[in-house]
Structures are given as C-alpha cells and as structure tokens.
C-alpha atoms as a PDB file:
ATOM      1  CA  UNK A   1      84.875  92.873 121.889  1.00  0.00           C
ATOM      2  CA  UNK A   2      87.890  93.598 124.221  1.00  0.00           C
ATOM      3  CA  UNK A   3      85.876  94.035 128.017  1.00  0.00           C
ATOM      4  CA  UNK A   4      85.679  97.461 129.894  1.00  0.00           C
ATOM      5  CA  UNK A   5      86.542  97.722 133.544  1.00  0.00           C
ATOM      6  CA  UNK A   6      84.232 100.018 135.293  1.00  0.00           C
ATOM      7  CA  UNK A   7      85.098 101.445 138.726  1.00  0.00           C
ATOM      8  CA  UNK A   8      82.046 103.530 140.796  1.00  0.00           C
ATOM      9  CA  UNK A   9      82.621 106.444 142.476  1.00  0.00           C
ATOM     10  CA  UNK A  10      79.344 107.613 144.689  1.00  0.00           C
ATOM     11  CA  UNK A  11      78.549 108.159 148.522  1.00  0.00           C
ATOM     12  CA  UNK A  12      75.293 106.846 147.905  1.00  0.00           C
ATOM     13  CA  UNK A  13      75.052 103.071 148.233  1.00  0.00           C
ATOM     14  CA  UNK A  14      71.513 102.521 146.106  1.00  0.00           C
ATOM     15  CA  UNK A  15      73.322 104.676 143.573  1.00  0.00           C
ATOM     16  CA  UNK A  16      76.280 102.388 143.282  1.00  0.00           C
ATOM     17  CA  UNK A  17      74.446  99.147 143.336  1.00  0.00           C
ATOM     18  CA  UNK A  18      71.914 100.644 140.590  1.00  0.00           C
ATOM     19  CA  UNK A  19      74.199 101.690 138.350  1.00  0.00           C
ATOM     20  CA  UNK A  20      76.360  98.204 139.296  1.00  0.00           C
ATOM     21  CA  UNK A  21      72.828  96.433 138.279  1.00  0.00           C
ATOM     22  CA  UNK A  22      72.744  97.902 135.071  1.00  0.00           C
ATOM     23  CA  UNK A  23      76.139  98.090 134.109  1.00  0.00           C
ATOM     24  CA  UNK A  24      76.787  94.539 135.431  1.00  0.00           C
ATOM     25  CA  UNK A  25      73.992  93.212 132.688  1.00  0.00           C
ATOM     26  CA  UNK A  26      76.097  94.475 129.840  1.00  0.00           C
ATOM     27  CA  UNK A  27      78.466  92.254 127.274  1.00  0.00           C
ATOM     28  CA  UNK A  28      82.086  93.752 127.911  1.00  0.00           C
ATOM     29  CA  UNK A  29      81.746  95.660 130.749  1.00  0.00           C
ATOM     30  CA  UNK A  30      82.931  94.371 133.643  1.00  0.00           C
ATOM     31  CA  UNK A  31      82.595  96.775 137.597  1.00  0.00           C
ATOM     32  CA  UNK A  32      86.018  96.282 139.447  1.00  0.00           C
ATOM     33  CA  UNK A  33      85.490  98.133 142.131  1.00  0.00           C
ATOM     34  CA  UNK A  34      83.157 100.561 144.464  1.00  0.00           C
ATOM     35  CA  UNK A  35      84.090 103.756 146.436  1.00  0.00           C
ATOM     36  CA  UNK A  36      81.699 105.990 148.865  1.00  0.00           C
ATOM     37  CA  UNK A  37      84.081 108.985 148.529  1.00  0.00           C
ATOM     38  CA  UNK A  38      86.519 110.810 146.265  1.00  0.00           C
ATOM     39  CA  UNK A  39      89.802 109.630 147.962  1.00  0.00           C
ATOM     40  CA  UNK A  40      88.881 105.717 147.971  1.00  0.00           C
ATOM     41  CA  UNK A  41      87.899 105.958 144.474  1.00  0.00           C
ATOM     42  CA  UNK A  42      91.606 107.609 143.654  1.00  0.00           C
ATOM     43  CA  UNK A  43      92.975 104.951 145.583  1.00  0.00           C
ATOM     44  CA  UNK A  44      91.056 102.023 144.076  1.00  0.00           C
ATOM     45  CA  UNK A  45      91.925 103.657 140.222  1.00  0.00           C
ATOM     46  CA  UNK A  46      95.484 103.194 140.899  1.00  0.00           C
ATOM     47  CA  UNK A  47      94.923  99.772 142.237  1.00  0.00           C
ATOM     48  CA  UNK A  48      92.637  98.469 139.499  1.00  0.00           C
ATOM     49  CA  UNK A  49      93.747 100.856 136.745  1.00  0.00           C
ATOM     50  CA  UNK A  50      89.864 100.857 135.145  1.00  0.00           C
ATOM     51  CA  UNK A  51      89.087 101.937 131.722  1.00  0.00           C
ATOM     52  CA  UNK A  52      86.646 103.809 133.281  1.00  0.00           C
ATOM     53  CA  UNK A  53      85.548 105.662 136.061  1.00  0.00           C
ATOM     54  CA  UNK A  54      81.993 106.689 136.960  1.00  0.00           C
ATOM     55  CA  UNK A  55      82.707 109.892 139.414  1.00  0.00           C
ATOM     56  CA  UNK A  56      79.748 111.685 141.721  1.00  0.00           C
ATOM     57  CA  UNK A  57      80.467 114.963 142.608  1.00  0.00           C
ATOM     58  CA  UNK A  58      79.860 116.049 146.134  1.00  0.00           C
ATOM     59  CA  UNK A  59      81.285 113.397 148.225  1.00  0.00           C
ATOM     60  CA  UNK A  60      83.037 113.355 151.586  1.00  0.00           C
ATOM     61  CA  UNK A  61      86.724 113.216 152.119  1.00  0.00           C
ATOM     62  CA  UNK A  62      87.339 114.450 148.577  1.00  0.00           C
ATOM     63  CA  UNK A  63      84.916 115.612 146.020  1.00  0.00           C
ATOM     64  CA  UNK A  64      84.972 114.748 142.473  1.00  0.00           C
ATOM     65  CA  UNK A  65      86.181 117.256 140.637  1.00  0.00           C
ATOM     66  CA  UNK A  66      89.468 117.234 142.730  1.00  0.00           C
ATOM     67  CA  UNK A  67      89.619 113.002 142.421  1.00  0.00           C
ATOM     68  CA  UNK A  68      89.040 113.284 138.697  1.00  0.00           C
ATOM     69  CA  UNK A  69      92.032 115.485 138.867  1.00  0.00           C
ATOM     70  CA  UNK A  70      93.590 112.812 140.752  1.00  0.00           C
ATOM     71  CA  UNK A  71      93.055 110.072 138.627  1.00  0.00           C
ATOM     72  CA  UNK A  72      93.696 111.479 135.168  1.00  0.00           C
ATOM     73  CA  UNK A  73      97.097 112.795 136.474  1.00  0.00           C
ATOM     74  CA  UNK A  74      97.661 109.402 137.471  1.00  0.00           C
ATOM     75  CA  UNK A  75      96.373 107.569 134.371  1.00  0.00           C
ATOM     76  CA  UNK A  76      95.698 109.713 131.537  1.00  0.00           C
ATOM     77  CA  UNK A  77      94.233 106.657 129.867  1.00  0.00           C
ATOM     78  CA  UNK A  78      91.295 106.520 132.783  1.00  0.00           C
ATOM     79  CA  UNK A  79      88.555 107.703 131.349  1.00  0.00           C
ATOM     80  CA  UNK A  80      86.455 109.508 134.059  1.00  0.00           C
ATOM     81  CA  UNK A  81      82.464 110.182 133.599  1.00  0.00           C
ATOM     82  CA  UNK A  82      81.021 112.226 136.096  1.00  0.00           C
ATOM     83  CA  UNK A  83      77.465 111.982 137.158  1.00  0.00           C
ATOM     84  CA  UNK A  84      75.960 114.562 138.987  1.00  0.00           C
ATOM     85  CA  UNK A  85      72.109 116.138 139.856  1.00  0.00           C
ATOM     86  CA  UNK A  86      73.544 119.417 139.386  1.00  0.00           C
ATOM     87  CA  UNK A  87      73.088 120.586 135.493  1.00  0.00           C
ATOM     88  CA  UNK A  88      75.554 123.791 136.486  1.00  0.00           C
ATOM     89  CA  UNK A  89      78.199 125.579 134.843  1.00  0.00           C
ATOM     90  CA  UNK A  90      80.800 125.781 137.892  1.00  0.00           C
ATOM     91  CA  UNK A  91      80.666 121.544 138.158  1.00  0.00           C
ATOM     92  CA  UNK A  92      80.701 121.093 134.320  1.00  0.00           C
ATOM     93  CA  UNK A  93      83.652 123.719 133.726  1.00  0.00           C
ATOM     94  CA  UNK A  94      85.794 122.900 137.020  1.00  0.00           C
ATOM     95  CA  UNK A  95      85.098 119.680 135.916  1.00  0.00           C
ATOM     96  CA  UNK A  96      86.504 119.240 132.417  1.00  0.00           C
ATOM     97  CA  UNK A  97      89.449 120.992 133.666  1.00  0.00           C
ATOM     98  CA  UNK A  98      90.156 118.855 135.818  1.00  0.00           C
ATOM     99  CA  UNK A  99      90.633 116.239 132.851  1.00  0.00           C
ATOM    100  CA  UNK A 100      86.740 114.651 132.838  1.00  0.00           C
ATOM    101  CA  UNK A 101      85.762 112.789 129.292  1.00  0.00           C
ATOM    102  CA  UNK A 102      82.211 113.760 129.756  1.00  0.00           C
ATOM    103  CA  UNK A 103      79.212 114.312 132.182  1.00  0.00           C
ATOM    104  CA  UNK A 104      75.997 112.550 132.282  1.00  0.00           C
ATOM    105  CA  UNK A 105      72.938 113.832 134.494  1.00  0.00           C
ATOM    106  CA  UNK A 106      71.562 110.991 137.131  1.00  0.00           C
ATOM    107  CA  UNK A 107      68.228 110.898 135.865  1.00  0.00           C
ATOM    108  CA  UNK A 108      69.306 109.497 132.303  1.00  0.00           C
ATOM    109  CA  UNK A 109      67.981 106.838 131.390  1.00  0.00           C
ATOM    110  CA  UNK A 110      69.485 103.205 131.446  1.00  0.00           C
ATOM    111  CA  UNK A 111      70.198 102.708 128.186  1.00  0.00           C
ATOM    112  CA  UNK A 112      71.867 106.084 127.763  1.00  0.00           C
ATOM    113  CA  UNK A 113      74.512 105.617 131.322  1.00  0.00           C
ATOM    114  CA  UNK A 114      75.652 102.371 128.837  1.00  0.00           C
ATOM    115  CA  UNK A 115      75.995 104.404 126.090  1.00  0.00           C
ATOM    116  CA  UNK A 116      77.546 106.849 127.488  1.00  0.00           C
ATOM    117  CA  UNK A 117      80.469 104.268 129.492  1.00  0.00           C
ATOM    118  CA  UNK A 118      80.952 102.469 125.814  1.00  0.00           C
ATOM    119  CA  UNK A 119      81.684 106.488 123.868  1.00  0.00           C
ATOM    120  CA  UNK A 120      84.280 107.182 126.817  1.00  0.00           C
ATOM    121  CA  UNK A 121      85.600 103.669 126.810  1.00  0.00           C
ATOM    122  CA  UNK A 122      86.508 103.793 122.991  1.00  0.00           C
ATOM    123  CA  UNK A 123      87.905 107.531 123.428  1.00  0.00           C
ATOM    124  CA  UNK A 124      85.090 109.859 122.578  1.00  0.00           C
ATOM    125  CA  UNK A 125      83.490 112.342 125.410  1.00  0.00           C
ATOM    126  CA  UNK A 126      79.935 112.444 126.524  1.00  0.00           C
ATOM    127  CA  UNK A 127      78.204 116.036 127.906  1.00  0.00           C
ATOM    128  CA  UNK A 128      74.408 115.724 128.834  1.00  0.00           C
ATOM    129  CA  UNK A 129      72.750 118.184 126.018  1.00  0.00           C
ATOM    130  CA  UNK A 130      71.585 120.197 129.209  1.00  0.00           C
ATOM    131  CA  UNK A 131      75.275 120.720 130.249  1.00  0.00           C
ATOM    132  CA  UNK A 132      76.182 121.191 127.029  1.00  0.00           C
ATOM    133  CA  UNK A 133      74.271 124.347 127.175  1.00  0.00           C
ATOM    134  CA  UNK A 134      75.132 125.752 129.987  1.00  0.00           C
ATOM    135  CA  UNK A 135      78.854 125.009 129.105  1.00  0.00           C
ATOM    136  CA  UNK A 136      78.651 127.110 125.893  1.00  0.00           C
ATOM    137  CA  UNK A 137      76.782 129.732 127.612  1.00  0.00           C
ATOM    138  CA  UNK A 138      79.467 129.828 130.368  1.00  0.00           C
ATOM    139  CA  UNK A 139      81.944 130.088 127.359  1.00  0.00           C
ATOM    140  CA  UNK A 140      80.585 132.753 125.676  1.00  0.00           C
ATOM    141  CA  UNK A 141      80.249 134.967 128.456  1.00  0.00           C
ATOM    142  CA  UNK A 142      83.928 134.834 129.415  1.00  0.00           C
ATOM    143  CA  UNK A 143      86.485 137.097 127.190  1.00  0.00           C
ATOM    144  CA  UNK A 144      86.928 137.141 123.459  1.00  0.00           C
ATOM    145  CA  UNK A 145      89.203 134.520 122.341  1.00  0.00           C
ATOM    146  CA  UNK A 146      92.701 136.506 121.354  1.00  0.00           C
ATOM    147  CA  UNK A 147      93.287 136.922 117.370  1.00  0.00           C
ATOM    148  CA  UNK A 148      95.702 133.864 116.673  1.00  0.00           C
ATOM    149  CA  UNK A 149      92.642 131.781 118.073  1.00  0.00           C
ATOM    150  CA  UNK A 150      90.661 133.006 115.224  1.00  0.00           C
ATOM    151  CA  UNK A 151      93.365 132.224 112.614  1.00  0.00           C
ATOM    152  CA  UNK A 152      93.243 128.405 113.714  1.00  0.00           C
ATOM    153  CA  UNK A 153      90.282 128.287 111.201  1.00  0.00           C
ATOM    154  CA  UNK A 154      92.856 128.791 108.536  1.00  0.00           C
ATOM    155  CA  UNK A 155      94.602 126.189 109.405  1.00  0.00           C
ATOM    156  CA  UNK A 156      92.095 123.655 108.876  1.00  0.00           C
ATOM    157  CA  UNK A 157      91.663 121.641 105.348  1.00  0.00           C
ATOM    158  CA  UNK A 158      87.997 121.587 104.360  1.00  0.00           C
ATOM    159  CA  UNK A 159      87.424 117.790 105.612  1.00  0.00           C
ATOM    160  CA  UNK A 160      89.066 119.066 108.620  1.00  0.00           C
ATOM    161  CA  UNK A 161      86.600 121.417 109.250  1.00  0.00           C
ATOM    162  CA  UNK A 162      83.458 119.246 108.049  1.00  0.00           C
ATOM    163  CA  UNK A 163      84.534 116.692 110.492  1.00  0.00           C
ATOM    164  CA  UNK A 164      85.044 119.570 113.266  1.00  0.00           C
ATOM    165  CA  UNK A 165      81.409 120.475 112.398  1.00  0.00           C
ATOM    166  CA  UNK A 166      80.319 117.042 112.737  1.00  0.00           C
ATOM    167  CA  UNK A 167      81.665 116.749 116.266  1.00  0.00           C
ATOM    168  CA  UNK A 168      80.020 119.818 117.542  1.00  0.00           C
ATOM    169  CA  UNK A 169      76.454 118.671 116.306  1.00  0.00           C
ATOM    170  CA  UNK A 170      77.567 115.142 118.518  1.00  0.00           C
ATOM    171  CA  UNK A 171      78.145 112.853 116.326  1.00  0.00           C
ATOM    172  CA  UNK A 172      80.259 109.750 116.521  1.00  0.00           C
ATOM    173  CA  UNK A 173      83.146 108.354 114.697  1.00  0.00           C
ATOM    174  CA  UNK A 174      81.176 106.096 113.009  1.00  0.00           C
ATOM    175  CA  UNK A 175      78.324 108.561 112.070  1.00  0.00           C
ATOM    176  CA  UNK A 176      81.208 110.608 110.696  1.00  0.00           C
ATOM    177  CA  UNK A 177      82.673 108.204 108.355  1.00  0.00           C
ATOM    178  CA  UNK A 178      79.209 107.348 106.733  1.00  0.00           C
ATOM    179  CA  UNK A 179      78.260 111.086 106.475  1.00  0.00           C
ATOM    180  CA  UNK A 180      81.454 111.921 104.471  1.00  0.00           C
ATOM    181  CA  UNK A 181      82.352 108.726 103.267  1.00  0.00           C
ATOM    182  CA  UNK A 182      84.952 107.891 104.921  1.00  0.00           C
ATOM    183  CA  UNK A 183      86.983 105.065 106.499  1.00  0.00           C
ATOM    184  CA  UNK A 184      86.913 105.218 110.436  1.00  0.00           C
ATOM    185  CA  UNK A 185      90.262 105.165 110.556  1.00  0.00           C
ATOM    186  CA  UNK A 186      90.229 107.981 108.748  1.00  0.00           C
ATOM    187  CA  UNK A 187      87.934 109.983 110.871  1.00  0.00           C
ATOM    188  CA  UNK A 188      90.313 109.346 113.895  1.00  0.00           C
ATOM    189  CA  UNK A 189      92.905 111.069 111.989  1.00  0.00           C
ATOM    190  CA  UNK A 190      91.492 113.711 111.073  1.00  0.00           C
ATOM    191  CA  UNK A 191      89.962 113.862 114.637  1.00  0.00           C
ATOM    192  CA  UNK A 192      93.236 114.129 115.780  1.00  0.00           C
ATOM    193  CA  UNK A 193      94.404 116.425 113.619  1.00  0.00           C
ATOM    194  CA  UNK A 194      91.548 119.232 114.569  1.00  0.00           C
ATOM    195  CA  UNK A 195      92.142 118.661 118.069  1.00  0.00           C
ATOM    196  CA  UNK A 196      96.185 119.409 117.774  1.00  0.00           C
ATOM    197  CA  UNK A 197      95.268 122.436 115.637  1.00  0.00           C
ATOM    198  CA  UNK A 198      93.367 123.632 117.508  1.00  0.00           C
ATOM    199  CA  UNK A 199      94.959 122.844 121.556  1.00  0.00           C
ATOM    200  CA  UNK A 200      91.942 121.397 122.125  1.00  0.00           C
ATOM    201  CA  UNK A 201      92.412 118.707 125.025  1.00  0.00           C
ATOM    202  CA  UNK A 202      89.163 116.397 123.696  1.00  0.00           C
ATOM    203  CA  UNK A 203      86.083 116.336 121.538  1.00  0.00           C
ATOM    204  CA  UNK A 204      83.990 118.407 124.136  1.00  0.00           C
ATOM    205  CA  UNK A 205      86.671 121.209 124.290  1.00  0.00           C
ATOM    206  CA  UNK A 206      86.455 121.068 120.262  1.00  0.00           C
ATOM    207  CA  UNK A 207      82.108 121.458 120.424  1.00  0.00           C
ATOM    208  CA  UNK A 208      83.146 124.792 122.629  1.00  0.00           C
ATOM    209  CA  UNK A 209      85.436 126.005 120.405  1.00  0.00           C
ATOM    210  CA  UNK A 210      82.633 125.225 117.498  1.00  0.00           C
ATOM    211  CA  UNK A 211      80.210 126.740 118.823  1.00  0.00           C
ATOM    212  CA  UNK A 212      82.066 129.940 119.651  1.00  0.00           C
ATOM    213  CA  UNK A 213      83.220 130.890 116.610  1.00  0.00           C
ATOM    214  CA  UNK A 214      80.344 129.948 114.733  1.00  0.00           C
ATOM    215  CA  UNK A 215      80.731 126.827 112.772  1.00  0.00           C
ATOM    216  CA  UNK A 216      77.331 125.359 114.299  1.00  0.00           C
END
C-alpha cells in the first residue's frame, strides 16, 4: 500500500493532536506537518506537497476556504478535506468552489475521519450526509439549470448513467464494479467519462447534478 502524507490544518491544538493520534495509528498514513492557521498550512503544502490536507474553517490569518483555494491552485493533486462544526450551506458551497474533495463534520467518529482521508487519498470526494443535504437544498433553490444542461442526459450511454446513479447514492469505486459487474478499472473510466460530459469538476459536483435533475 503506497503511504499517504497527511498535513493538519486547525487553530485548535487538542484538535490537531487528536486527529494526529488517530491518524498517526493508521497503516499508510503518515502526518507531515501541523498548522494553527490558514496561511501556515498554504505554506507548509507547498513545502511538503501532502496527499492530503485536513483544512478547519475559521482560522486566523487566513480562513479555510480561501487556503483551500490556495493550495489546490498550487497542487491540484492536494487533496483538501475540510472539517468544520458548521453543517451550513455558505461553508459547504464557498467551499467546494474553492476546489475542496469533500467535508467531514468534527463530531464523526474515528473510524469514519480514516475513512474519509483514505476516499480522498485514492481520488474520490467525501460530503458528511448532513452537508450533503443542505448542499442539494442550496442547489435547488438557485436558478433552473439552462436547456443544453438538460440535454447532457443524452449524452450519456446507459452504463454511463447507472454508474452516475451509483455515485449520487455514495457509493465507491469498488461498490460500483461489484454492483454492475465490472472491472475497477472500468468504473474509473466511465467515472471519468460522466464527469467530462457533464463539466462536472468531481464526484460531489456529479451527486448535485444527480440529484437535480432527478436521477436519485
């Protein structure tokens, strides 16, 4: 298993050395570095260059939203996590704009921060189901999507729309590939696929999409 380099990104000190505790337990994942606000952390991502970063978003100096922006413009390839108290639509929407891979409340459990570092690490996204909600509410009370939106649907093959389908309701790469049978390598390719069809940056701007136009 090739290791995952962690960075931390939290004015909180207990925070950081909790989730350094846990994290630092797991096979493969390996913490690099610590930073109490947003412009350290930006600074220490383009020293260490970590797979991933675990962001908080009110900080001093710079928040999080504006260091994830930071470090994905940076390093594309940084996966960046945030982690926030705050299950609201303007920090989960400013948030994956600014180029976040997912968002994970602070009160998860253990087991599921892990889980959640791993599904960014190997490219998928991660959004807390209670963001989740108030993401696709936020959605759908913004303006109708314009016509040629609604024509992407065409454009899909049938797999490509079972395995769009499959991403909304959450599922995994490899949950995808034993519900239809399919290689994982497979999946990935067709993941891809949807996602350029559609303009969709990631898999949690594809569960939006979904989810407004009725597929789930």
């Amino acid at each position: 298993m090739a290791e995952t380099t962690v960075l931390l990104v939290d004015d909180q000190a207990l925070v950081r050395e909790g989730m350094a505790m846990v994290l630092g337990r797991q096979p493969g994942l390996r913490i690099v570095g610590e930073a109490d606000d947003g412009r350290a952390g930006v600074q220490l991502a383009r020293l260490h260059r970590p797979d991933v970063v675990l962001m908080d978003v009110r900080m001093p100096v710079l928040d999080g939203i504006e260091a994830t922006r930071e470090i994905v413009a940076q390093r594309p390839q940084t996966r960046v996590l945030i982690l926030t108290t705050f299950d609201l639509d303007e920090y989960a929407f400013n948030g994956l704009r600014a180029g976040a891979s997912g968002f994970l409340l602070k009160d998860a459990r253990s087991a599921d921060l892990v889980a959640a570092v791993r599904t960014v690490a190997a490219g998928e996204a991660v959004v807390s189901p209670r963001i989740t909600r108030t993401l696709l509410d936020h959605y759908r009370a913004g303006p109708i999507a314009p016509p040629e939106r609604e024509r992407l649907l065409e454009e899909l093959t049938v797999r490509e729309r079972e395995v769009l389908v499959a991403i909304a309701r959450g599922r995994s790469n490899t949950e995808i590939a034993g519900e239809l049978f399919l290689s994982e390598s497979t999946v990935k390719t067709h993941v891809g696929r949807v996602l350029a069809k559609l303009g969709a940056r990631d898999r949690v701007h594809a569960v939006i999409w979904a989810h407004r136009h009725g597929l789930v």
